[in-house]
C-alpha atoms as a PDB file:
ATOM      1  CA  UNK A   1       6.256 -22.598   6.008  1.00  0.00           C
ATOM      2  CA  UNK A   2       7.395 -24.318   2.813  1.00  0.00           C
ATOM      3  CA  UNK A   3      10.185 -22.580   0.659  1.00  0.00           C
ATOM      4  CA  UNK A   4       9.741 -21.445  -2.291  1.00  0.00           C
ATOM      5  CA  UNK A   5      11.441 -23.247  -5.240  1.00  0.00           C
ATOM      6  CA  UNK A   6      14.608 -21.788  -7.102  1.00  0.00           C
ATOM      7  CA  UNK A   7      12.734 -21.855 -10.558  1.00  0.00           C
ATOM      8  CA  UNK A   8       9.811 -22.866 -11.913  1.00  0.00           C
ATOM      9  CA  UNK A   9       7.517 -21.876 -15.000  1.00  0.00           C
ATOM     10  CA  UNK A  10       3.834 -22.870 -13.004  1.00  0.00           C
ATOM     11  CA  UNK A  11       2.429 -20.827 -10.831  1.00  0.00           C
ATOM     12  CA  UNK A  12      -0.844 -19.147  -9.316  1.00  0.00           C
ATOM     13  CA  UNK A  13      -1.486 -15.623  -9.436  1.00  0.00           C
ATOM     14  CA  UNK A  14      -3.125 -13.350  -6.906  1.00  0.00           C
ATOM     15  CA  UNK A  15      -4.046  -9.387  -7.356  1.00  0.00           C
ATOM     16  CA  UNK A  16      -6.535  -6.829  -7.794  1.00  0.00           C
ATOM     17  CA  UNK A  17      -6.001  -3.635  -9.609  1.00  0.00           C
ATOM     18  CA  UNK A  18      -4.859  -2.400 -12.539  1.00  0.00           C
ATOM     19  CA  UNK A  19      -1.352  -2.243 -11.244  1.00  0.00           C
ATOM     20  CA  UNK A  20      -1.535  -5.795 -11.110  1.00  0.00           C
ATOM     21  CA  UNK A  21      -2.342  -6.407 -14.683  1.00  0.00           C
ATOM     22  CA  UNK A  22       0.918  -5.615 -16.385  1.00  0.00           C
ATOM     23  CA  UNK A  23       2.771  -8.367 -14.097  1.00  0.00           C
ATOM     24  CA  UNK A  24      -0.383 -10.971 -14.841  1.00  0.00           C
ATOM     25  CA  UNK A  25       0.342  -9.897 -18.673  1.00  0.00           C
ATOM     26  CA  UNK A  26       3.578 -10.061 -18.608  1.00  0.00           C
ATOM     27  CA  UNK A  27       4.125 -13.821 -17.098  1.00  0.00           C
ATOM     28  CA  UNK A  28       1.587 -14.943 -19.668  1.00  0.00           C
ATOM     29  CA  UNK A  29       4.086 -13.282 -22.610  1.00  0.00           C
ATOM     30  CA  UNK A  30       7.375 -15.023 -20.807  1.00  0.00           C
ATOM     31  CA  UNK A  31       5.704 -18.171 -21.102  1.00  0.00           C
ATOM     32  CA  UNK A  32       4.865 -18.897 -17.315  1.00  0.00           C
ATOM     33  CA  UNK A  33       2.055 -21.219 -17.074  1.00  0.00           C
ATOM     34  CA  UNK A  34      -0.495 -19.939 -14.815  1.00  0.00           C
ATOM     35  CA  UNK A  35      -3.636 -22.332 -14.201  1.00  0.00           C
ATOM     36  CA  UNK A  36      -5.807 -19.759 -11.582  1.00  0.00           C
ATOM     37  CA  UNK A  37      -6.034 -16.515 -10.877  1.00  0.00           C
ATOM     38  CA  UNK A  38      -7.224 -15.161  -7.545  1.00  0.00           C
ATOM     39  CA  UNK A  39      -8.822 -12.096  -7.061  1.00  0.00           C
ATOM     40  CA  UNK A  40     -11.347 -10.176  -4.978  1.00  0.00           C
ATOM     41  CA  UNK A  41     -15.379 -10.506  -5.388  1.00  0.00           C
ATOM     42  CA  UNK A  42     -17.367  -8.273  -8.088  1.00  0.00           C
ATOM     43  CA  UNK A  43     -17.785  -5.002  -6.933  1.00  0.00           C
ATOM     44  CA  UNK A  44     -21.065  -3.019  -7.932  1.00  0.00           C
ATOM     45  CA  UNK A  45     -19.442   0.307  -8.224  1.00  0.00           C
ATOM     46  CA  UNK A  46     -22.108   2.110  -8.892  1.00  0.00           C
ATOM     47  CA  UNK A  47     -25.705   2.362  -7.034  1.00  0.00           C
ATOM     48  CA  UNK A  48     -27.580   0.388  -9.240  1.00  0.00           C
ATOM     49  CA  UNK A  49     -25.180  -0.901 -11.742  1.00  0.00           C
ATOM     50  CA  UNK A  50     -24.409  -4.120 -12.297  1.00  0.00           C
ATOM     51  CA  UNK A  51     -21.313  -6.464 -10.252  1.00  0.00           C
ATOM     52  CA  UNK A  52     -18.428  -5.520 -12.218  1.00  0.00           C
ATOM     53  CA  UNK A  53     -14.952  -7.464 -12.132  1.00  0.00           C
ATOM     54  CA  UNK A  54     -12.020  -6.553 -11.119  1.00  0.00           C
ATOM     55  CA  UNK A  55      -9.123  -5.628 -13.802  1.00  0.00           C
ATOM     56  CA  UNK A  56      -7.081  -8.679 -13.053  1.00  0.00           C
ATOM     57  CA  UNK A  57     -10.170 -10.758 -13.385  1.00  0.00           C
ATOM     58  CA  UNK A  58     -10.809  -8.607 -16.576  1.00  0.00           C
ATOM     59  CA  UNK A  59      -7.882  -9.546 -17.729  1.00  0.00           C
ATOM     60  CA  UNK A  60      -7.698 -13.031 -16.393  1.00  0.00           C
ATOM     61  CA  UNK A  61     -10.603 -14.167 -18.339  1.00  0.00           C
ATOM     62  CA  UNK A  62      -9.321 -11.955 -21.399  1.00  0.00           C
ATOM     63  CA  UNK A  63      -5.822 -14.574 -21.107  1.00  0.00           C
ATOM     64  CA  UNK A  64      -8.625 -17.458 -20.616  1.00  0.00           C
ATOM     65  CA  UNK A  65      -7.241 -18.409 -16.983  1.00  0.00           C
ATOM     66  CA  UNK A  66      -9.513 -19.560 -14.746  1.00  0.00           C
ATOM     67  CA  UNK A  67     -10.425 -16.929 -11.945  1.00  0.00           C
ATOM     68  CA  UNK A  68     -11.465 -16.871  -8.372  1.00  0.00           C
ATOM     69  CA  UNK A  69     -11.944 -15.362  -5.264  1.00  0.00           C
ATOM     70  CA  UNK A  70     -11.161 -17.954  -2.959  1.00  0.00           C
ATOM     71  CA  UNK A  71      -7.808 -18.040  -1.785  1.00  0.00           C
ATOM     72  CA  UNK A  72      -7.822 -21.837  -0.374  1.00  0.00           C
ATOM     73  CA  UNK A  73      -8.589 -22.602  -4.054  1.00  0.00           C
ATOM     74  CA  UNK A  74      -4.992 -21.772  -4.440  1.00  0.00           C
ATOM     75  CA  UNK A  75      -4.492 -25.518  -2.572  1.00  0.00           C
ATOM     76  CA  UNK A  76      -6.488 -27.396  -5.048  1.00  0.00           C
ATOM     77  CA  UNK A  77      -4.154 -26.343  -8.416  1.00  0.00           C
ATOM     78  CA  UNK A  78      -0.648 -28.396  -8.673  1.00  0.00           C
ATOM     79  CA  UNK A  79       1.646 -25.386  -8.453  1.00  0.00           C
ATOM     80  CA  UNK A  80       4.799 -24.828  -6.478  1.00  0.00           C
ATOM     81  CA  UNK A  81       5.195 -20.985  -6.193  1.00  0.00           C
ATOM     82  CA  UNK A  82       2.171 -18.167  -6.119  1.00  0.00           C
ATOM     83  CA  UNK A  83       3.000 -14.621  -7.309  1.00  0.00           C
ATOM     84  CA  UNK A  84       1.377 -11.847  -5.470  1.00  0.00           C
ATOM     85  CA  UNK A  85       0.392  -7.883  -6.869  1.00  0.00           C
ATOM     86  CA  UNK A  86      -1.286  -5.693  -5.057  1.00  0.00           C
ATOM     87  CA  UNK A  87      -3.474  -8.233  -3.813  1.00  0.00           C
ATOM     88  CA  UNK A  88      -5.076  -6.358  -1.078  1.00  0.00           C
ATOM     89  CA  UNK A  89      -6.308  -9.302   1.127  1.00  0.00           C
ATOM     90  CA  UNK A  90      -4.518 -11.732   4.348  1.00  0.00           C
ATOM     91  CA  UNK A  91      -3.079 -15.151   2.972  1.00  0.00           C
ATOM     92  CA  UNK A  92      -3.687 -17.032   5.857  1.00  0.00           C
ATOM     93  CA  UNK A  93      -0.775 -19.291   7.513  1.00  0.00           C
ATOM     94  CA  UNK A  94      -2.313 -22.837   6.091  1.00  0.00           C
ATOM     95  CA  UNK A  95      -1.897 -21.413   2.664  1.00  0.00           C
ATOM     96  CA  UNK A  96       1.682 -20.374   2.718  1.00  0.00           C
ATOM     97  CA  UNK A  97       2.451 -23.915   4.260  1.00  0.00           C
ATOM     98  CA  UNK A  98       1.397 -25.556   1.508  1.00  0.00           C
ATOM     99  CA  UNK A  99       1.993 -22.683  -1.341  1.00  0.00           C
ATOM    100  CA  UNK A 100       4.988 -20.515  -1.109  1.00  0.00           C
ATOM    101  CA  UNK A 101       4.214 -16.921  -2.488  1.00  0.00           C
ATOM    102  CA  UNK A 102       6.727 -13.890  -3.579  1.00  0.00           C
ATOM    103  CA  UNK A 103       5.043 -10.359  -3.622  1.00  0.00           C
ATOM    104  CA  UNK A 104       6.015  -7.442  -5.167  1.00  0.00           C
ATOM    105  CA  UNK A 105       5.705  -4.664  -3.583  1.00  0.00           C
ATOM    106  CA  UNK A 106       6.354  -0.911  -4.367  1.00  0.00           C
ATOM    107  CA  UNK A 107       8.976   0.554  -1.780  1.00  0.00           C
ATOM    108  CA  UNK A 108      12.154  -0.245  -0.543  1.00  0.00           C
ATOM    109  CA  UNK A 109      11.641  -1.972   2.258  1.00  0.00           C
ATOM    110  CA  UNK A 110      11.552  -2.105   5.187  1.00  0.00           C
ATOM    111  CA  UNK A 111      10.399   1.604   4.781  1.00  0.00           C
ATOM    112  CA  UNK A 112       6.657   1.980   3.635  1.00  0.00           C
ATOM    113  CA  UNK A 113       4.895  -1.836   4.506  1.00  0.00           C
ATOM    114  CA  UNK A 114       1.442  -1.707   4.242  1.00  0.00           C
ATOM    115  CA  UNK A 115      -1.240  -0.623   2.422  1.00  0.00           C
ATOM    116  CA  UNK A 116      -0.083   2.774   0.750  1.00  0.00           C
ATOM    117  CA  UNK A 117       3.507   3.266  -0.007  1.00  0.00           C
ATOM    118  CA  UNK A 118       3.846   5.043  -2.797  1.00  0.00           C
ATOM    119  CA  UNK A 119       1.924   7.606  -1.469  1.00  0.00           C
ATOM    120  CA  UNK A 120       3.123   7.663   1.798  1.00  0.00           C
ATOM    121  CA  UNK A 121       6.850   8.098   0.449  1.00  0.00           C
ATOM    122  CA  UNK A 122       5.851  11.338  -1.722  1.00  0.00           C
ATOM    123  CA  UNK A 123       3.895  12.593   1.535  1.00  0.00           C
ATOM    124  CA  UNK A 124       7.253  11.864   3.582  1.00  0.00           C
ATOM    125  CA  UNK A 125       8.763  13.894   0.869  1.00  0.00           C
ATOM    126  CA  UNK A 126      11.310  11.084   0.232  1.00  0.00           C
ATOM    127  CA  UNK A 127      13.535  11.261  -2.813  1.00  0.00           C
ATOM    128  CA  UNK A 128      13.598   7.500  -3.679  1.00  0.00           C
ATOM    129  CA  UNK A 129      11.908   4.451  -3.839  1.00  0.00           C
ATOM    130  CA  UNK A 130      11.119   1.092  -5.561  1.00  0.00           C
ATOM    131  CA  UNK A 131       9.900  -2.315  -6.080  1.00  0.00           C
ATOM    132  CA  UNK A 132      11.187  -5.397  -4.045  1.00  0.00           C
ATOM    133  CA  UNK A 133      10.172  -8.945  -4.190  1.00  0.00           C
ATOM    134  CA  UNK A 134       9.804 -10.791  -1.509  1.00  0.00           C
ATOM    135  CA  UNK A 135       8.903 -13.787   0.413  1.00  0.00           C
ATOM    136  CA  UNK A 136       5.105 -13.547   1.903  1.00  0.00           C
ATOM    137  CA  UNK A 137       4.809 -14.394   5.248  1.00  0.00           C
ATOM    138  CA  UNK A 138       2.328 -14.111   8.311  1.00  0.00           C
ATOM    139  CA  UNK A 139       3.720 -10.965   9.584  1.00  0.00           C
ATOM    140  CA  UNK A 140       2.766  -8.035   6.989  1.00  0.00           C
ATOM    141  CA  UNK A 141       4.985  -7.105   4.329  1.00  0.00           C
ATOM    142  CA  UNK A 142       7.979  -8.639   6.669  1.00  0.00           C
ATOM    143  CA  UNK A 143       9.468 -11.449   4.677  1.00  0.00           C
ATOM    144  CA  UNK A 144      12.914 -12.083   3.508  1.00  0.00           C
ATOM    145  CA  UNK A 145      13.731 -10.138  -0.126  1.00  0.00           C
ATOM    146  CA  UNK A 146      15.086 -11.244  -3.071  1.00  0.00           C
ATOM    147  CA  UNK A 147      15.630  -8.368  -5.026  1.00  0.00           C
ATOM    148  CA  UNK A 148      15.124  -4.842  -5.548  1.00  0.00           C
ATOM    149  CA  UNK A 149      15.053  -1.994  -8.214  1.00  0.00           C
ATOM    150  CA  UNK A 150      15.601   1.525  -7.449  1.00  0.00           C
ATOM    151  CA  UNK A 151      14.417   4.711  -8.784  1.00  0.00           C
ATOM    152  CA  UNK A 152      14.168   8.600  -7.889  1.00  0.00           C
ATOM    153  CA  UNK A 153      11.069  10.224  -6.850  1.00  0.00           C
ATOM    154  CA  UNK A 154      10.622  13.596  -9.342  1.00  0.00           C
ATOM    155  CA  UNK A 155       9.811  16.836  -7.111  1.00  0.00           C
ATOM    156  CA  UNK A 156       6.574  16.796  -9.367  1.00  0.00           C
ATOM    157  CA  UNK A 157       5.667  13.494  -9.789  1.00  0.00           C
ATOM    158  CA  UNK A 158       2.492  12.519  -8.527  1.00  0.00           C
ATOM    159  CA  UNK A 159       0.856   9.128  -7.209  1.00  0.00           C
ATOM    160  CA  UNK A 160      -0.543   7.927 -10.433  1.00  0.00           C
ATOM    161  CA  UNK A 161       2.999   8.345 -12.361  1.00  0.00           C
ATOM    162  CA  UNK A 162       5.442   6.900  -9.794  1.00  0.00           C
ATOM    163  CA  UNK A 163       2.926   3.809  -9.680  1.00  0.00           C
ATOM    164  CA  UNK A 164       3.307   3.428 -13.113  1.00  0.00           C
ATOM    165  CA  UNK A 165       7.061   3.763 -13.055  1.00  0.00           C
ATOM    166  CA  UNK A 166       6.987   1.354 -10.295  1.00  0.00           C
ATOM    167  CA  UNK A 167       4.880  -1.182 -12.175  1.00  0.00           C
ATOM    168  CA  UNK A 168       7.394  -1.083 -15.161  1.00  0.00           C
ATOM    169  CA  UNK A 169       9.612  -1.653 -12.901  1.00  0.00           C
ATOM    170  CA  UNK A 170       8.267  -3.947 -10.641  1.00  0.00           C
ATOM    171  CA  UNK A 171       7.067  -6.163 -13.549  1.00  0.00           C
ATOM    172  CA  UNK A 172      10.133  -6.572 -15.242  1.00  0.00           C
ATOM    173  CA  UNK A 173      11.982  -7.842 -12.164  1.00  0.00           C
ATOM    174  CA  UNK A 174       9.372  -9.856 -10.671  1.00  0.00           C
ATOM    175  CA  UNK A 175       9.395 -11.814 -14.868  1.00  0.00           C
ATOM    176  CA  UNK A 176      13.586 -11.549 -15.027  1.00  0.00           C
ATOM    177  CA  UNK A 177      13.590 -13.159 -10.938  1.00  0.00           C
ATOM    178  CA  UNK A 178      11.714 -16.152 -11.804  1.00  0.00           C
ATOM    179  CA  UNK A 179      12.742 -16.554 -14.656  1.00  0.00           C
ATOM    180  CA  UNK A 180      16.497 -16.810 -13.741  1.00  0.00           C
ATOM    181  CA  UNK A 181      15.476 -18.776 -10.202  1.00  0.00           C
ATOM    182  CA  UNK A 182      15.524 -17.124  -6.852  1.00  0.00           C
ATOM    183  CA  UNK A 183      18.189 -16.199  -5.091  1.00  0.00           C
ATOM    184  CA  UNK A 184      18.783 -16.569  -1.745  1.00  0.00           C
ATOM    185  CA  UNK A 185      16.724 -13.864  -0.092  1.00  0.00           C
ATOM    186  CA  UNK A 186      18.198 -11.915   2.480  1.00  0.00           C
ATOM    187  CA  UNK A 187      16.412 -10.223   5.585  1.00  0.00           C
ATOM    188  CA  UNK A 188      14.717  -6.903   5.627  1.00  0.00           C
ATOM    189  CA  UNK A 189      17.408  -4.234   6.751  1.00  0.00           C
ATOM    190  CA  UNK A 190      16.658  -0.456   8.351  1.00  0.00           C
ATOM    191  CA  UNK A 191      13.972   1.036   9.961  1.00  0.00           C
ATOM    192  CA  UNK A 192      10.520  -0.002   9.752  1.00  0.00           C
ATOM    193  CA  UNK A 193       8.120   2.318   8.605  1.00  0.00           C
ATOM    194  CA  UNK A 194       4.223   1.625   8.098  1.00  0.00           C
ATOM    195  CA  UNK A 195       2.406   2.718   5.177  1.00  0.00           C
ATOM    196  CA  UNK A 196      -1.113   3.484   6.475  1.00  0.00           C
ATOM    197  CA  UNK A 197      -4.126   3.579   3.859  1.00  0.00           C
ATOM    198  CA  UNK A 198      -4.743   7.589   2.954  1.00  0.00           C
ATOM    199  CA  UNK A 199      -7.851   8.894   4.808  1.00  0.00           C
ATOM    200  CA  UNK A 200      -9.660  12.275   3.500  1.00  0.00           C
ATOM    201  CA  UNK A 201      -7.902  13.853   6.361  1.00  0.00           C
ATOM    202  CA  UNK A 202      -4.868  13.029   4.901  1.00  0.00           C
ATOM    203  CA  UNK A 203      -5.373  15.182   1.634  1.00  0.00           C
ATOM    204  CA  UNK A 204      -7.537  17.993   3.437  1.00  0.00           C
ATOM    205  CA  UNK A 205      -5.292  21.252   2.547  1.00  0.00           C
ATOM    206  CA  UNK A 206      -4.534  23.230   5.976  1.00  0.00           C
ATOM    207  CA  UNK A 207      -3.236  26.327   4.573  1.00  0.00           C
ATOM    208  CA  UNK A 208      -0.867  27.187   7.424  1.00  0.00           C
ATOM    209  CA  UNK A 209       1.525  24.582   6.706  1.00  0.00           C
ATOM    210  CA  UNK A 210       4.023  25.366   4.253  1.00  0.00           C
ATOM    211  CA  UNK A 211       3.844  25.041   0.381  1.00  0.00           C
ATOM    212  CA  UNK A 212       5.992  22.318  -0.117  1.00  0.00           C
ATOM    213  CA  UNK A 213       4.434  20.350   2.002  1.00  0.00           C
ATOM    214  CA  UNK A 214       1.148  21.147   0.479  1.00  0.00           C
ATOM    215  CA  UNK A 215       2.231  20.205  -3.021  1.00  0.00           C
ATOM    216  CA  UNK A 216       3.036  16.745  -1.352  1.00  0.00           C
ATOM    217  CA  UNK A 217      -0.362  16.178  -0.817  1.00  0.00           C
ATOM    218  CA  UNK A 218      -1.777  17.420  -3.785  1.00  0.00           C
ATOM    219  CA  UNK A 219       0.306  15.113  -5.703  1.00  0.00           C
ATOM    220  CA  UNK A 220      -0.692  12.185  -3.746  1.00  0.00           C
ATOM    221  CA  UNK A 221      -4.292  13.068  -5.209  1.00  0.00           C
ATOM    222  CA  UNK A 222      -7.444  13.980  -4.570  1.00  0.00           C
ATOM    223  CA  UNK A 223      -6.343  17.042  -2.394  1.00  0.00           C
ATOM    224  CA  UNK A 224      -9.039  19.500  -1.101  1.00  0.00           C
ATOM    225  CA  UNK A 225     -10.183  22.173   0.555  1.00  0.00           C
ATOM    226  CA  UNK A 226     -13.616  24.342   1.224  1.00  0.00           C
ATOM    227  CA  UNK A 227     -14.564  27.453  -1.352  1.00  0.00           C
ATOM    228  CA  UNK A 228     -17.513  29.201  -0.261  1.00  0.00           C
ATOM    229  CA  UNK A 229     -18.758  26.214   1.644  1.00  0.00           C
ATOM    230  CA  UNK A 230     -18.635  23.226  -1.048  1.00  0.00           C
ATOM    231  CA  UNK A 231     -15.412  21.044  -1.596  1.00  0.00           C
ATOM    232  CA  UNK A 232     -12.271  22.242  -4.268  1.00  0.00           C
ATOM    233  CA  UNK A 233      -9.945  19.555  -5.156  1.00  0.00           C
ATOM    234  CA  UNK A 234      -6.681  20.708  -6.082  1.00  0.00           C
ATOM    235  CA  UNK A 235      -5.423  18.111  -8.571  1.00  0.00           C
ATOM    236  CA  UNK A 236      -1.574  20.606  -9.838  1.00  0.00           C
ATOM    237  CA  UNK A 237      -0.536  23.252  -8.038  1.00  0.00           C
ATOM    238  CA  UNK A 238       3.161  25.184  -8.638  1.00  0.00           C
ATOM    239  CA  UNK A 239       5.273  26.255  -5.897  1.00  0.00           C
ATOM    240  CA  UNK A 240       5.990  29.679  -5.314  1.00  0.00           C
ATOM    241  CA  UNK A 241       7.831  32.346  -3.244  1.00  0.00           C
ATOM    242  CA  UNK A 242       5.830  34.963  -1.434  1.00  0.00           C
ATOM    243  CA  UNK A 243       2.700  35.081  -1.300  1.00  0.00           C
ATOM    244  CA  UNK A 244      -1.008  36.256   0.092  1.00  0.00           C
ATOM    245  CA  UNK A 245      -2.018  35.431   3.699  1.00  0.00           C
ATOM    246  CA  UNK A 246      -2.714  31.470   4.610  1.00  0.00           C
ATOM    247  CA  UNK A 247      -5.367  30.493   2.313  1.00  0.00           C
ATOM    248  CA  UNK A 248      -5.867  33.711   1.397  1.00  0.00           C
ATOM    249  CA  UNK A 249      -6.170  33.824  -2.897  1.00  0.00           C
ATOM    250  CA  UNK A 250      -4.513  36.495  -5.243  1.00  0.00           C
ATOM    251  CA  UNK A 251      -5.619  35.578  -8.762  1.00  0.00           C
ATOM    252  CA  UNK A 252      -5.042  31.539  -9.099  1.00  0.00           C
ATOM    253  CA  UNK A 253      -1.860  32.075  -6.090  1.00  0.00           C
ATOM    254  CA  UNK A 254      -2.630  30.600  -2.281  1.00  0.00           C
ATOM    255  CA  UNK A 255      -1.198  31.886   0.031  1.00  0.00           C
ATOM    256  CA  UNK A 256       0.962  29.133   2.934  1.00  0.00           C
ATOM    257  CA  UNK A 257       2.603  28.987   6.148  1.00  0.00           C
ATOM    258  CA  UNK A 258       5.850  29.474   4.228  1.00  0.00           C
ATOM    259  CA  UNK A 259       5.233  30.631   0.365  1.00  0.00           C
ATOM    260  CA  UNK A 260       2.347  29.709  -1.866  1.00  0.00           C
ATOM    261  CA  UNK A 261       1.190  27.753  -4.443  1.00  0.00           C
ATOM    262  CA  UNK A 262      -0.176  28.751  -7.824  1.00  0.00           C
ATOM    263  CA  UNK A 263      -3.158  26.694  -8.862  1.00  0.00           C
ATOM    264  CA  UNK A 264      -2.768  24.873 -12.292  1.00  0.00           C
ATOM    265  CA  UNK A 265      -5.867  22.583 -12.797  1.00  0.00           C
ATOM    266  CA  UNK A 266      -8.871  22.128  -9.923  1.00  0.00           C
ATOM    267  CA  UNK A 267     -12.181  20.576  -9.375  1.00  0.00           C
ATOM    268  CA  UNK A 268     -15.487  21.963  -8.079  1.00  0.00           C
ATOM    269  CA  UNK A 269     -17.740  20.088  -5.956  1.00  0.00           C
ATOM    270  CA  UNK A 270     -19.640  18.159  -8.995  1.00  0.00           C
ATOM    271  CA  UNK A 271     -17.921  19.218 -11.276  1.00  0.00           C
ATOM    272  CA  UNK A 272     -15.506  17.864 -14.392  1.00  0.00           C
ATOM    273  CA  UNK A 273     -11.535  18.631 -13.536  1.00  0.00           C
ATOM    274  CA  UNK A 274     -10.428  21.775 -15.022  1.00  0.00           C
ATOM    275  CA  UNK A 275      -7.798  24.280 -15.775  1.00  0.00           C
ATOM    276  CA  UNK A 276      -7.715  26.652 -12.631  1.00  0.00           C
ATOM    277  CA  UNK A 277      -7.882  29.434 -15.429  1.00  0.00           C
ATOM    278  CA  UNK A 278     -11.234  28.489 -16.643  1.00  0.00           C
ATOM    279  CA  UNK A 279     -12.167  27.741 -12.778  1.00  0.00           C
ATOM    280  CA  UNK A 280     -11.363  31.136 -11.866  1.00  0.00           C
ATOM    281  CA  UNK A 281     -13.114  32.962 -14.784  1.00  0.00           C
ATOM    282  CA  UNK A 282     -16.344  31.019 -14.064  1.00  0.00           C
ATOM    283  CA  UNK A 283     -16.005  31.657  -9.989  1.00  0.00           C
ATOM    284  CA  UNK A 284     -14.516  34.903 -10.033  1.00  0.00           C
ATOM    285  CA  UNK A 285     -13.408  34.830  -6.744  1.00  0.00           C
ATOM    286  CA  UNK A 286     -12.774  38.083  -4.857  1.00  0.00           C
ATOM    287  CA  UNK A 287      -9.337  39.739  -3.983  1.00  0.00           C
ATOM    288  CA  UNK A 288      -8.293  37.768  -0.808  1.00  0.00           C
ATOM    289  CA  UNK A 289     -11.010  35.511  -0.811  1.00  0.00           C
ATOM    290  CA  UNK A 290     -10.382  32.564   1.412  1.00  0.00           C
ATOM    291  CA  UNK A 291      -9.675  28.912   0.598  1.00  0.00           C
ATOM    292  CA  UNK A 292     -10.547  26.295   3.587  1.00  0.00           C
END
């Protein structure tokens, strides 16, 4: 595998989703010349709708770099160093011999590689985190780093605003790294943990376990449980002492293995998010009526 350079102002860029953007955007502004973006295939999101792009491509085309989703096409553009965000696809070995990539990714590693970290930290209930960059290599998320930013997890933040802390973060160190030339990275330290994608099992609610770990997964997103036999996401929830029966409700409180939690704002099956408030006057669910 070929190293990567100490500095250089031309390189390729490779991500997906909208986290990806700010650190495309951002490289354009510091003056980095980037000659192709690659990026995953249009995606018909919808049924019948049309192939839509993805927001790096979006954006790509919006900066008037060339896109596309063929990662050897990385071989055919003179350019010493790729950057990587959120990519969400293997960069096979021939690549990397030829094109050295960094990656940024969001945890400290080597805790959380893999496909969900910043979800998989607030589920572990850690109380910090952050963005390294590092060198890609054929082993996932394993290369050697080059530097790191550090932050604090909030007891309520959720999955949507550490990510865009991290991005901020992220962003602005992977732009200040190459723009002052990498280091010397140095090998991944600690215990390896693996960030595995979130399944719906993941975010089902099972009332017997206690609150805090509940409001884990709510914040994660997308957290749900059964109400008289359709699907409730729980998108807030507060912690609280005390408390009904497991699953058991007492105005907009749930009872838990250990406390409960006080529903904030919740979705019905096919319905629009809403205050649990407005939820509850609409449902008017029953003195210990059961959730799950």
């Amino acid at each position: 595998m070929s190293k990567p350079p100490p500095r250089t102002r031309r390189l390729a860029f490779l991500g997906t989703p909208d986290v990806a953007v700010p650190p495309l955007r951002a490289l354009v502004d510091a003056g980095f010349d980037i000659p192709l973006v690659v990026t995953r295939p249009d995606k018909r999101r919808r049924r019948r709708g049309e192939p839509e792009p993805s927001p790096v491509k979006a954006a790509a085309l919006d900066l008037g770099i060339r896109v596309s989703d063929q990662v050897d096409d990385v071989l055919d553009v003179d350019v010493p160093l790729a950057a990587v965000v959120a990519f969400g696809r293997l960069i096979k070995p021939h690549v990397l011999e030829h094109v050295p990539m960094v990656n940024l990714h969001f945890s400290l590693l080597p805790r959380w590689r893999g496909a969900a970290p910043v979800e998989r930290a607030i589920l572990a209930g850690d109380e910090r985190t952050g963005a390294c960059l590092m060198e890609v290599v054929d082993e996932l998320d394993a290369g050697d780093v080059y530097a790191c930013g550090e932050m604090a997890i909030g007891p309520d933040d959720t999955a949507d605003e550490l990510r865009a802390r991290l991005t901020e973060v992220g962003t602005d160190l992977l732009v200040r790294t190459l723009e002052e030339g990498l280091p010397e990275a140095r090998p991944q330290q600690g215990e390896v943990t693996y960030a595995e994608k979130i399944t719906p099992d993941d975010l089902h609610l099972d009332w017997s376990r206690p609150a805090a770990e509940l409001h884990r997964v709510i914040r994660v997103g997308g957290a749900w449980t059964i109400f008289r036999g359709a699907r409730l996401k729980v998108w807030r929830a507060d912690l609280g002492d005390g408390g009904p029966a497991p699953g058991r409700l007492d105005g907009l409180s749930v009872g838990t293995g250990d406390g409960r939690l006080d529903l904030v704002e919740v979705q019905p099956e096919g319905h629009r998010r809403m205050d649990a408030t407005a939820w509850a006057n609409g449902a008017r669910p029953d003195a210990g009526e059961g959730l799950g």
